[in-house]
N, C-alpha and C. Protein backbone atom coordinates (compact mmCIF):
# COMPACT_ATOMS: atom_id res chain seq x y z
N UNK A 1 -37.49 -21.64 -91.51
CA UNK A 1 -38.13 -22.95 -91.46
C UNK A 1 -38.22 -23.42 -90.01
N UNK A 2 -39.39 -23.99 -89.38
CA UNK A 2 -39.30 -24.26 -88.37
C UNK A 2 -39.63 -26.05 -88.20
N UNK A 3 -38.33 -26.22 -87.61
CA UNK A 3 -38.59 -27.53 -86.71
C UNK A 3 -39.35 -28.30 -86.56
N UNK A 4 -40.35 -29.03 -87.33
CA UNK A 4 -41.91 -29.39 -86.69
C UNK A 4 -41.35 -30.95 -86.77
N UNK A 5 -41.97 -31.60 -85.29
CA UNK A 5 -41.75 -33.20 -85.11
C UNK A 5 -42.97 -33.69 -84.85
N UNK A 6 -43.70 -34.36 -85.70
CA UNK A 6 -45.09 -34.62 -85.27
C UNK A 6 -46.38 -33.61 -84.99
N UNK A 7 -46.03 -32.24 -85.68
CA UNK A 7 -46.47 -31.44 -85.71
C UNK A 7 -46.79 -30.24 -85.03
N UNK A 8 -46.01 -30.82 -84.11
CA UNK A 8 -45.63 -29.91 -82.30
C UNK A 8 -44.31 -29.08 -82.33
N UNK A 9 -43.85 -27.96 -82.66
CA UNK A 9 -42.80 -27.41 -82.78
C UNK A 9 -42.00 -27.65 -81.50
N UNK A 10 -40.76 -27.93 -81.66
CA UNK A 10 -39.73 -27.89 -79.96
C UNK A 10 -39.82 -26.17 -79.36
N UNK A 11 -39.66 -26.50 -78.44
CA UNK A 11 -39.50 -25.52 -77.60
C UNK A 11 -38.53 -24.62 -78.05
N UNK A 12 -39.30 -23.01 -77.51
CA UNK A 12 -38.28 -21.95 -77.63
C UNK A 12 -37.37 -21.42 -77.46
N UNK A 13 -37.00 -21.99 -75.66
CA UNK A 13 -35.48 -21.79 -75.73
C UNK A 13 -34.36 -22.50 -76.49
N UNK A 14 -35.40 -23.36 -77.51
CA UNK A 14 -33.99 -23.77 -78.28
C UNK A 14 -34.00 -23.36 -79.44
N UNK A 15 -34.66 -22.30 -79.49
CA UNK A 15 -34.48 -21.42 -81.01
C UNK A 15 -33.78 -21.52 -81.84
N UNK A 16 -32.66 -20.85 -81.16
CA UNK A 16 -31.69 -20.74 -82.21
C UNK A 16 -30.85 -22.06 -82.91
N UNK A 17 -30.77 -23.20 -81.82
CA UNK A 17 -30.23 -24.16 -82.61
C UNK A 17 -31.11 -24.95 -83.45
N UNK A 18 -32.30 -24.76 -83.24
CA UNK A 18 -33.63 -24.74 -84.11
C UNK A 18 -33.30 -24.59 -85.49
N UNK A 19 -32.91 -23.63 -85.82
CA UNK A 19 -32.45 -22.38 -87.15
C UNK A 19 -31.23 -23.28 -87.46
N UNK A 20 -30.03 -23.58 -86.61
CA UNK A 20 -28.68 -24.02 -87.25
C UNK A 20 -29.06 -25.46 -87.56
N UNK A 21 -30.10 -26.05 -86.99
CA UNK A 21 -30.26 -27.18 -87.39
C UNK A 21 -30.56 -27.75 -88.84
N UNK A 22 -32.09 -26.62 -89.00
CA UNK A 22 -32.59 -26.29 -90.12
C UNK A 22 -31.73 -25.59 -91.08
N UNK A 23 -30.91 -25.20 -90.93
CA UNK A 23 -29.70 -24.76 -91.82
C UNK A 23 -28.49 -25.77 -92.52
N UNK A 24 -28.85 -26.86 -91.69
CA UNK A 24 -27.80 -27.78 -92.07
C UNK A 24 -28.97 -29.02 -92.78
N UNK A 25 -30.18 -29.17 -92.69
CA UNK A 25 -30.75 -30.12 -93.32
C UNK A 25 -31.20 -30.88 -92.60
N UNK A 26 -30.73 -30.68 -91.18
CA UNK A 26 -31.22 -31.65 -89.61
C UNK A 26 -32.82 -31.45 -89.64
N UNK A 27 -33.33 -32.32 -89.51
CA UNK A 27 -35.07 -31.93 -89.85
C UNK A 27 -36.03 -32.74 -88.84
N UNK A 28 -35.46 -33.73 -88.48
CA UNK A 28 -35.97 -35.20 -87.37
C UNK A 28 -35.39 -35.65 -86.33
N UNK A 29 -35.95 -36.09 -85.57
CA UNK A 29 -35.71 -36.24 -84.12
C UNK A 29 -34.48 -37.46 -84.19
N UNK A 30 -34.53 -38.41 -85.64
CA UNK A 30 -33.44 -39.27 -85.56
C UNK A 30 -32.35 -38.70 -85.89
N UNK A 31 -32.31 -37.49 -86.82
CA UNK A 31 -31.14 -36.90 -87.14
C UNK A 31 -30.17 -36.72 -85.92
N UNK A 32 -31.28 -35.84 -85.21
CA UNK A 32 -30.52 -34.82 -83.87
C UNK A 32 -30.06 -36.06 -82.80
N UNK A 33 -30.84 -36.83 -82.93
CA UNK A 33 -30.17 -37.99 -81.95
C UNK A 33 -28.74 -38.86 -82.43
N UNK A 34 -28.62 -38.74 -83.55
CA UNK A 34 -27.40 -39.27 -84.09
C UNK A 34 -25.96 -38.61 -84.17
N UNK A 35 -26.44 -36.95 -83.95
CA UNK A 35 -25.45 -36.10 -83.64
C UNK A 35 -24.60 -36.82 -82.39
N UNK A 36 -22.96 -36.46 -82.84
CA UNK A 36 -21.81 -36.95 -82.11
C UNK A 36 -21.19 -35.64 -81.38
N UNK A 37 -20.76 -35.68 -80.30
CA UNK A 37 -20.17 -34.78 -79.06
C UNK A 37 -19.28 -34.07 -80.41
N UNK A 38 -18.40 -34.53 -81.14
CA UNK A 38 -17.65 -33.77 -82.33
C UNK A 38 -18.23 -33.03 -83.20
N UNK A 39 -19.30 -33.34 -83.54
CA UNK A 39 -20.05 -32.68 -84.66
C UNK A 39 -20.75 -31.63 -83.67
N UNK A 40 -21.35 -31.82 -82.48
CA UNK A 40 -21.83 -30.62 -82.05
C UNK A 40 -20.89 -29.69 -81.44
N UNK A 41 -19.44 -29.93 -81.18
CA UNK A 41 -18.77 -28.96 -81.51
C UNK A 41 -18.32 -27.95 -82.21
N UNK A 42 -18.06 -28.79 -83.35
CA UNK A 42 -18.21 -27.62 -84.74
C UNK A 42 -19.34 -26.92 -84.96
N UNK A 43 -20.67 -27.21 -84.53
CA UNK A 43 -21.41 -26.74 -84.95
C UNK A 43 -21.15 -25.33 -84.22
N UNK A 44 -21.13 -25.12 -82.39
CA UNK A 44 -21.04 -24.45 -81.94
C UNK A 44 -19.97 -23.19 -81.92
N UNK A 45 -18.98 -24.11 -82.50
CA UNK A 45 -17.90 -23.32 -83.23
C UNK A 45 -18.12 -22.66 -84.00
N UNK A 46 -18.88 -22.86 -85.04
CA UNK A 46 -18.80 -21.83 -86.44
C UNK A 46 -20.36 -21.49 -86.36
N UNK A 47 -20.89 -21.91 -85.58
CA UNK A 47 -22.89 -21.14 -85.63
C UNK A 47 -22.71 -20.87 -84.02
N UNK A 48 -24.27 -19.95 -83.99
CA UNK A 48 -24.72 -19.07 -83.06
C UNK A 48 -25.68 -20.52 -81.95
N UNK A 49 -25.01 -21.20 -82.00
CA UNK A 49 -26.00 -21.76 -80.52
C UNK A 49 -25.45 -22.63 -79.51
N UNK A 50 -25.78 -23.00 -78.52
CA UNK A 50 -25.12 -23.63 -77.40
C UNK A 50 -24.69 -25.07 -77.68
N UNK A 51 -23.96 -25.19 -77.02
CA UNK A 51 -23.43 -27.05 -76.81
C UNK A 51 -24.64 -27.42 -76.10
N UNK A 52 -24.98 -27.21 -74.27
CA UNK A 52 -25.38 -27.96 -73.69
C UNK A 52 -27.10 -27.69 -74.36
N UNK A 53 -27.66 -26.66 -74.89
CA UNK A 53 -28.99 -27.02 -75.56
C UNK A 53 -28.52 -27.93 -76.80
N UNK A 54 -27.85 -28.31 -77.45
CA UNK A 54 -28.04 -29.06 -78.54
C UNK A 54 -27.58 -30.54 -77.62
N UNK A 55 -27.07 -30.65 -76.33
CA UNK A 55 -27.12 -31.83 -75.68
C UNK A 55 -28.31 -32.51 -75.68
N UNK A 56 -28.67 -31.34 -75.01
CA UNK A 56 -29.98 -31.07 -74.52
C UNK A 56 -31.50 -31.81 -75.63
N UNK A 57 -31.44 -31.41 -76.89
CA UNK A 57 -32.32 -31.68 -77.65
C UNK A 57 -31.79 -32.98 -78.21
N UNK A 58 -30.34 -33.57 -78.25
CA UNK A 58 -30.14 -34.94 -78.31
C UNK A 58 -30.30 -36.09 -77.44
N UNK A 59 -30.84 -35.44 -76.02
CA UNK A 59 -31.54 -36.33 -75.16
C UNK A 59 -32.67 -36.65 -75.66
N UNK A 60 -33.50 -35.47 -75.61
CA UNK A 60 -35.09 -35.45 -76.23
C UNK A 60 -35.10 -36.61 -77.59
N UNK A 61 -34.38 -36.07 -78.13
CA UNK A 61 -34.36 -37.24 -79.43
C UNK A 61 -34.47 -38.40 -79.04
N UNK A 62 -32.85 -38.90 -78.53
CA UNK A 62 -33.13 -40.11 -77.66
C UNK A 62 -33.91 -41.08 -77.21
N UNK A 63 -34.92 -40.07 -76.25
CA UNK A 63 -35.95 -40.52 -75.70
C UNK A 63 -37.30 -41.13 -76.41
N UNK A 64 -37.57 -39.98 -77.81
CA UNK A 64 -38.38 -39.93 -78.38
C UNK A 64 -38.11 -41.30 -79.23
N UNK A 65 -36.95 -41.33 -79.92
CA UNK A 65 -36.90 -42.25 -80.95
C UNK A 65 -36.67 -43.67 -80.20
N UNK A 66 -35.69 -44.01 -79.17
CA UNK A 66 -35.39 -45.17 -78.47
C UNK A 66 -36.68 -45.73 -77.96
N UNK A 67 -37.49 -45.10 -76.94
CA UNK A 67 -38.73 -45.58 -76.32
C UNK A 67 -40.11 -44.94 -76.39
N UNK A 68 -40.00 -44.18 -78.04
CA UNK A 68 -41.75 -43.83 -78.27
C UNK A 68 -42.31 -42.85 -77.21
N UNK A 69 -41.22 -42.06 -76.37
CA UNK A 69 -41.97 -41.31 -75.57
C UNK A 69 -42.59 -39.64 -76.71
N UNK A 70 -43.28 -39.16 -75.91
CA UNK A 70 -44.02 -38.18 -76.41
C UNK A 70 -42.88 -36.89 -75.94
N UNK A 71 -43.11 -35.97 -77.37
CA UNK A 71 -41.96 -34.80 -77.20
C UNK A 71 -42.03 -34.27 -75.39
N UNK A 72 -43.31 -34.09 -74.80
CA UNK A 72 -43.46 -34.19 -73.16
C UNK A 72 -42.78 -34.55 -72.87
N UNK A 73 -43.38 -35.75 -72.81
CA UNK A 73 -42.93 -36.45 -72.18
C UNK A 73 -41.29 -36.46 -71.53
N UNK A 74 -40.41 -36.54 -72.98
CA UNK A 74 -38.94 -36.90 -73.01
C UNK A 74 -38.50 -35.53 -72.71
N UNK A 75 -38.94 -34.21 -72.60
CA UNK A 75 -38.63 -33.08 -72.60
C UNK A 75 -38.25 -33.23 -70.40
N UNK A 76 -39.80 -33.62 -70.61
CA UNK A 76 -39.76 -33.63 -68.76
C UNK A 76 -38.77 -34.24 -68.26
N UNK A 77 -38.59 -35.93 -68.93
CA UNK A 77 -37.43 -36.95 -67.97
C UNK A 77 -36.13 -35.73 -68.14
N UNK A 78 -35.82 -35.62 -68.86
CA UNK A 78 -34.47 -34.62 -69.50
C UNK A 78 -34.27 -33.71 -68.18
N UNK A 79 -35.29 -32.61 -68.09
CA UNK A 79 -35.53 -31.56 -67.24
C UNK A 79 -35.78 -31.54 -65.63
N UNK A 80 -35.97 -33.56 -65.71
CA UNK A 80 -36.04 -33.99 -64.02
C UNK A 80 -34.95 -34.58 -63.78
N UNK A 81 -33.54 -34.27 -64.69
CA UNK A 81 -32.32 -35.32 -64.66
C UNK A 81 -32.46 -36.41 -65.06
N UNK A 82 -33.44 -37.01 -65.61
CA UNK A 82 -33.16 -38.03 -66.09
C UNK A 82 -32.66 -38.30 -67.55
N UNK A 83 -30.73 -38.52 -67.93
CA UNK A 83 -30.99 -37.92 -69.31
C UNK A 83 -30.19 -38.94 -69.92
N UNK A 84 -30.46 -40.52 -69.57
CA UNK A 84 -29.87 -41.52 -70.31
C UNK A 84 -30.82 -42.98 -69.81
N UNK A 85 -30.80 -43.49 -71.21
CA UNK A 85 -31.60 -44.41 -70.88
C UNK A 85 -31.48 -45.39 -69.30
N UNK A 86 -30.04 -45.51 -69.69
CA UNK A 86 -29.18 -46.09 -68.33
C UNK A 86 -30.05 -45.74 -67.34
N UNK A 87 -29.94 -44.39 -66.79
CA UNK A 87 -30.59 -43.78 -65.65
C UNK A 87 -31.86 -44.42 -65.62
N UNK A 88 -32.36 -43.69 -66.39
CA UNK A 88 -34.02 -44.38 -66.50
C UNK A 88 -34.40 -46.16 -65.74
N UNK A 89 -33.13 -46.68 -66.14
CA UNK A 89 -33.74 -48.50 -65.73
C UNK A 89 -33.26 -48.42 -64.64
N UNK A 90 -32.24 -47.44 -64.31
CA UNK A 90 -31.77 -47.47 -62.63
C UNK A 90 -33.38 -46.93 -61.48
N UNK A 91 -34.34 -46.55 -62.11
CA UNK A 91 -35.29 -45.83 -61.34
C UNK A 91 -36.60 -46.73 -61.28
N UNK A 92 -37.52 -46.57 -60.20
CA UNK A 92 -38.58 -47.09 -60.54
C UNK A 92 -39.24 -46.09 -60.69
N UNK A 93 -40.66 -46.89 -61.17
CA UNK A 93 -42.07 -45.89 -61.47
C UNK A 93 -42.29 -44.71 -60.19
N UNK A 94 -42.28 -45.02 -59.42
CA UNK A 94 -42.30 -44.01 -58.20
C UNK A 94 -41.38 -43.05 -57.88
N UNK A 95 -40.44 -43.56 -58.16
CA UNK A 95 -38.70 -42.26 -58.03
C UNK A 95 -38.89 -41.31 -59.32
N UNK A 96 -39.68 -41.73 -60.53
CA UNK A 96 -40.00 -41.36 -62.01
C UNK A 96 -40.69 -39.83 -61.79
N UNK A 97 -41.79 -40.65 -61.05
CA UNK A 97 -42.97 -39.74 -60.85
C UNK A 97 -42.42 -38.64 -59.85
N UNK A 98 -41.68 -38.81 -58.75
CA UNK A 98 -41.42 -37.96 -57.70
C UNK A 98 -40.63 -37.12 -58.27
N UNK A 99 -39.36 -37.61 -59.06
CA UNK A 99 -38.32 -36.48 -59.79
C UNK A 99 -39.48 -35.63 -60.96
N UNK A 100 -39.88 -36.27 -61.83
CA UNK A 100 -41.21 -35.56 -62.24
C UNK A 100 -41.94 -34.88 -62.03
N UNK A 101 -42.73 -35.12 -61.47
CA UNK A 101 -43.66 -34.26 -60.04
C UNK A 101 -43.47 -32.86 -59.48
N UNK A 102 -41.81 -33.06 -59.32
CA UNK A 102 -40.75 -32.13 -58.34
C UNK A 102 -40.82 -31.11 -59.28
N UNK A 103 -40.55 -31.86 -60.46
CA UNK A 103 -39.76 -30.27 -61.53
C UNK A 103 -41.57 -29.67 -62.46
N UNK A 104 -42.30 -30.66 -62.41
CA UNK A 104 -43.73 -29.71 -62.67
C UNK A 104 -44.44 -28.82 -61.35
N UNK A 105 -44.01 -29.17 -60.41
CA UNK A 105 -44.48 -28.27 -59.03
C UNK A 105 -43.84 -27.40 -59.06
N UNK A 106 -41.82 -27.40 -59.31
CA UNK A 106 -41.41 -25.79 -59.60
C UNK A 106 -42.07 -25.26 -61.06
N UNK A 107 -42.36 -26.03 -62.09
CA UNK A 107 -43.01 -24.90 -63.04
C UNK A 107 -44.33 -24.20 -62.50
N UNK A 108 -45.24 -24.95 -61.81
CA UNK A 108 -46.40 -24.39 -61.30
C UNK A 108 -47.38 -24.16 -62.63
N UNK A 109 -47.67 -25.27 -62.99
CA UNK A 109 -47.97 -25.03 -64.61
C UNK A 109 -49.79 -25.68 -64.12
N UNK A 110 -50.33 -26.14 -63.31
CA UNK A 110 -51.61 -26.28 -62.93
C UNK A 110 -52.02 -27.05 -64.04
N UNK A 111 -51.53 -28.07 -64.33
CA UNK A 111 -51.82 -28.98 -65.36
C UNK A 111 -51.68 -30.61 -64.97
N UNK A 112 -52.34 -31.05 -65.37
CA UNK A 112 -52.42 -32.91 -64.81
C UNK A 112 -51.02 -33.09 -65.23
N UNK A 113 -50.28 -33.79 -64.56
CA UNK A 113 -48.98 -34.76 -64.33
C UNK A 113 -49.23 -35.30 -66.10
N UNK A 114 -47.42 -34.88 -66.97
CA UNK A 114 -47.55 -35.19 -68.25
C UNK A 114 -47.09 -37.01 -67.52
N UNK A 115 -46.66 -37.42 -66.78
CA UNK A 115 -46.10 -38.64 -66.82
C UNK A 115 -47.17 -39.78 -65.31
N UNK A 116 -47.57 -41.18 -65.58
CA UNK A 116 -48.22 -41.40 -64.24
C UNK A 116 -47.88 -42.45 -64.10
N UNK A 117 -48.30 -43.31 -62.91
CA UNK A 117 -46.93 -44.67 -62.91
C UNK A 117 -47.17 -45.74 -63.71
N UNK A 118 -48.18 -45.57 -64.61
CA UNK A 118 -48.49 -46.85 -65.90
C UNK A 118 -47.46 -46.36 -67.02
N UNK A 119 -47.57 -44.96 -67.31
CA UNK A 119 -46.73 -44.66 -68.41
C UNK A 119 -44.73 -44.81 -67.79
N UNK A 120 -44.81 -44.36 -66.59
CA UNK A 120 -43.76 -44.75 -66.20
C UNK A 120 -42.88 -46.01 -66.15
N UNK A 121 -43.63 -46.94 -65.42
CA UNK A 121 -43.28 -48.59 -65.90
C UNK A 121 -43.32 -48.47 -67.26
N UNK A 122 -43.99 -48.09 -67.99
CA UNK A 122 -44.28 -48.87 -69.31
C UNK A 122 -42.52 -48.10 -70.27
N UNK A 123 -42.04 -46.70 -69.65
CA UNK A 123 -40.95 -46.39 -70.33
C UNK A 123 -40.15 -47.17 -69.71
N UNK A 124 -40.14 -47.65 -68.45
CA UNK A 124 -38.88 -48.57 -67.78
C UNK A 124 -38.48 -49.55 -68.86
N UNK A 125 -39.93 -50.03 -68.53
CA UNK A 125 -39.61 -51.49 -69.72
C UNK A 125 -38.89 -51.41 -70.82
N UNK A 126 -39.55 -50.37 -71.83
CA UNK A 126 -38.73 -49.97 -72.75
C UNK A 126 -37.47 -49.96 -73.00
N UNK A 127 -36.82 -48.67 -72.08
CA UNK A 127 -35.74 -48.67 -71.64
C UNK A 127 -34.71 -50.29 -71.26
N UNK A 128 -34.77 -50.94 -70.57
CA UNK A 128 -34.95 -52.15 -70.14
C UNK A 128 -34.71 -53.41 -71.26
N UNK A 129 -35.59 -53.00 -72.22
CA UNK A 129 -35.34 -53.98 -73.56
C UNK A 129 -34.40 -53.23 -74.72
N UNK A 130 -34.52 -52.10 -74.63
CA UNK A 130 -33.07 -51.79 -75.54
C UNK A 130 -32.03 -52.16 -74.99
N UNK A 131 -31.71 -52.37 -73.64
CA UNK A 131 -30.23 -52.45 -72.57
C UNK A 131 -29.72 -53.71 -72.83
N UNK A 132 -31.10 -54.74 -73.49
CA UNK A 132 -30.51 -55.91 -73.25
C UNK A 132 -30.09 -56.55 -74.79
């Protein structure tokens, strides 16, 4: 069974916890975000997949479910260090885009910028009104 969130499967390097997820009934981005540092221990304990990718995909969740960002989207902040909302309101639209920017120039992926400084403010805010 595969993973589908909005009809966009997650990414492949997280395969396998993909599978343990789907093995346990985890099916949604709110599930995986509700996962506790304890529970993804055991998991890693008695199944085949990593701690820091199942961190990893509980950021993404995070992101996705807290401030409506797009699986991209929240994949990128994650992958540019940005991996708590906290962080996020510590930054502006411009520090967003530059840590952003940085980590799509090492992919070299020749694709328009997934994030730009309207969508950027507009996650600040977000961010910003859950804090308070």
């Amino acid at each position: 069974m595969k993973l589908l969130i909005n009809k966009k499967k997650i990414a492949q390097n997280f395969r396998k916890e993909e599978q343990v997820l789907s093995s346990i009934g985890i099916d949604n981005w709110e599930a995986i975000m509700n996962l506790t540092d304890e529970y993804i221990s055991c998991l890693v304990k008695d199944k085949y997949c990593t701690y820091r990718n199942l961190r990893r995909l509980r950021c993404i969740a995070l992101f996705i479910c807290e401030l409506n960002a797009t699986q991209d989207e929240a994949a990128l902040l994650m992958h540019s260090g940005i991996s708590t909302i906290e962080a996020l309101t510590n930054l502006n639209p411009q520090e967003i885009i530059t840590k952003t920017g940085r980590f799509e120039r090492m992919l070299d992926t020749d694709r328009e910028p997934v994030l730009n400084l309207r969508k950027a403010k507009k996650l600040i805010n977000k961010a910003k009104e859950k804090l308070e």
